[in-house]
C-alpha atoms as a PDB file:
ATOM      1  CA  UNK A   1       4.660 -13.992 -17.462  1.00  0.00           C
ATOM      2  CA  UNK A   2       2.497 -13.852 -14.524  1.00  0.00           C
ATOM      3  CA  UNK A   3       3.692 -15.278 -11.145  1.00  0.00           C
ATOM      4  CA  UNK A   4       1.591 -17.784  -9.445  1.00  0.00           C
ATOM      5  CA  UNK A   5       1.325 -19.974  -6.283  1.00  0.00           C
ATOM      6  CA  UNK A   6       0.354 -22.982  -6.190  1.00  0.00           C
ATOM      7  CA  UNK A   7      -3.394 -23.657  -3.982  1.00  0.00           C
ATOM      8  CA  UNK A   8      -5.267 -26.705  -3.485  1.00  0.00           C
ATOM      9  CA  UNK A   9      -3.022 -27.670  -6.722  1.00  0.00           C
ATOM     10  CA  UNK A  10      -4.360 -25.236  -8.337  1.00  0.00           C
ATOM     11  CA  UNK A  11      -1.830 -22.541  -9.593  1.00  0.00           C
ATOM     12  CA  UNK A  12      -3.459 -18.681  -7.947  1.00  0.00           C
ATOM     13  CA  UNK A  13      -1.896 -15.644 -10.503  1.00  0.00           C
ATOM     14  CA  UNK A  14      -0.292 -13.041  -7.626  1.00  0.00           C
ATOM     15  CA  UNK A  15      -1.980  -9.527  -8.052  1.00  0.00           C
ATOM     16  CA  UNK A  16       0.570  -6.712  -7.566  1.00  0.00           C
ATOM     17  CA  UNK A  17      -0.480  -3.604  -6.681  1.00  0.00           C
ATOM     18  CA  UNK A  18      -0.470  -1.059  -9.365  1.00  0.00           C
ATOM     19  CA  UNK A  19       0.461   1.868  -7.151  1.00  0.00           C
ATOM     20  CA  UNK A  20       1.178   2.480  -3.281  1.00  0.00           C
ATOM     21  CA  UNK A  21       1.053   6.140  -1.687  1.00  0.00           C
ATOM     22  CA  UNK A  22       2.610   6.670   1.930  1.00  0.00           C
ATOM     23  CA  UNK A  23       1.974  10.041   3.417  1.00  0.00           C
ATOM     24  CA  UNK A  24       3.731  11.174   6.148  1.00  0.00           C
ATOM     25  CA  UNK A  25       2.055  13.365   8.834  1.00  0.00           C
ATOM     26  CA  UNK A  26       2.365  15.368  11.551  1.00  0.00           C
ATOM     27  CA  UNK A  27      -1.000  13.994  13.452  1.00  0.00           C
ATOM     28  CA  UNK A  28      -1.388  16.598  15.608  1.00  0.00           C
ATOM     29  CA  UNK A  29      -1.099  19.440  13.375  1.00  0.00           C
ATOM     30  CA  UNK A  30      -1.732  17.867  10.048  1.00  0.00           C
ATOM     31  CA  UNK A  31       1.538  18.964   8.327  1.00  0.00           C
ATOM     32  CA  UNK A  32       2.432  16.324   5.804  1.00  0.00           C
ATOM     33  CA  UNK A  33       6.137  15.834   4.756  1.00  0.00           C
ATOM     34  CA  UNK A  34       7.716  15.636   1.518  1.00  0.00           C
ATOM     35  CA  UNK A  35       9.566  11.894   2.085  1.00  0.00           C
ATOM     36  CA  UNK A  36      10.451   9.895   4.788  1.00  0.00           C
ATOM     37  CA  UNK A  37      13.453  11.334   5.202  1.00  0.00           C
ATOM     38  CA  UNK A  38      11.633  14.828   6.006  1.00  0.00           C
ATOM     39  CA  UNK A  39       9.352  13.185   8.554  1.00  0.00           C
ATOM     40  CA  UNK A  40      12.378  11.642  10.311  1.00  0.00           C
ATOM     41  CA  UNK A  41      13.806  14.606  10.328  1.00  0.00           C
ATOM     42  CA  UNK A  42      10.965  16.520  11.862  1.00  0.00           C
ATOM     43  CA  UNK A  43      11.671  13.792  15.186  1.00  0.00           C
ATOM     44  CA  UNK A  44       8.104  13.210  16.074  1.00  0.00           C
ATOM     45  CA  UNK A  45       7.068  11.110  18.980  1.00  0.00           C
ATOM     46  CA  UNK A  46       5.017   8.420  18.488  1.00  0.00           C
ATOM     47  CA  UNK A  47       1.845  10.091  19.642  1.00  0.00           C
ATOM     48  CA  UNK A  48       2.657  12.644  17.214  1.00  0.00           C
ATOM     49  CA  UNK A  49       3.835  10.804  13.960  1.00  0.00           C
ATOM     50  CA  UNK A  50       1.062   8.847  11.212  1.00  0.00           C
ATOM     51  CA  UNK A  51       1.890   7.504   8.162  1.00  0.00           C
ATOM     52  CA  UNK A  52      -0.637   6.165   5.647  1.00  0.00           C
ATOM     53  CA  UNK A  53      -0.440   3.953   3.357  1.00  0.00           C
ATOM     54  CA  UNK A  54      -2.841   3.640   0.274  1.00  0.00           C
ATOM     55  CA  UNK A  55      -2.497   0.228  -2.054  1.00  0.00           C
ATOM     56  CA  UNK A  56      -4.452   0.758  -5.242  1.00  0.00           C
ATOM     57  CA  UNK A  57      -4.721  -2.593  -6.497  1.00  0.00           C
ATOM     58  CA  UNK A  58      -6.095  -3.751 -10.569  1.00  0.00           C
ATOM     59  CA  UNK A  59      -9.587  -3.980 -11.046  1.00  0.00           C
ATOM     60  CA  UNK A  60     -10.701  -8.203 -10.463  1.00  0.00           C
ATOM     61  CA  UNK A  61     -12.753 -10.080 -12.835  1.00  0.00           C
ATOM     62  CA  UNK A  62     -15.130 -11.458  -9.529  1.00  0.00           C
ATOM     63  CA  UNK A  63     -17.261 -13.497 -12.357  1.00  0.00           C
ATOM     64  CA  UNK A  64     -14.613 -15.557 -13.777  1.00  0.00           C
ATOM     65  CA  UNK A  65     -13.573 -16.376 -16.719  1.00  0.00           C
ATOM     66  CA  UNK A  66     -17.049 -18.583 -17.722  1.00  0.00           C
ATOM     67  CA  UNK A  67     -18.674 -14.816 -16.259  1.00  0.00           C
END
């Protein structure tokens, strides 16, 4: 069953992403880290440390149901 919220009393289905990718990275040198637990390990300042996240979401149906 699909979760929904309710809006304008109308009940909204919740879109959940279908995958999310964090890289960790050395910004300065480009060196990108297994995990998180590498890249806290590496003890990076905060001019130094990036971490990017990528949400890849489901394709939408933008023309409705009545298309």
């Amino acid at each position: 069953m699909t979760k929904t919220i309710k809006v304008d009393g109308k009940d909204v289905p919740i879109i959940e992403p279908t995958e999310i990718i964090t890289t960790y990275k050395n910004a300065k040198t480009g060196e990108i880290y297994k995990d998180e637990a590498a890249y806290k390990a590496a003890n990076l300042s905060k001019d130094e440390g990036q971490i990017d996240v990528k949400v890849i979401m489901p394709p939408l149906d933008l023309l409705g149901e009545k298309g």
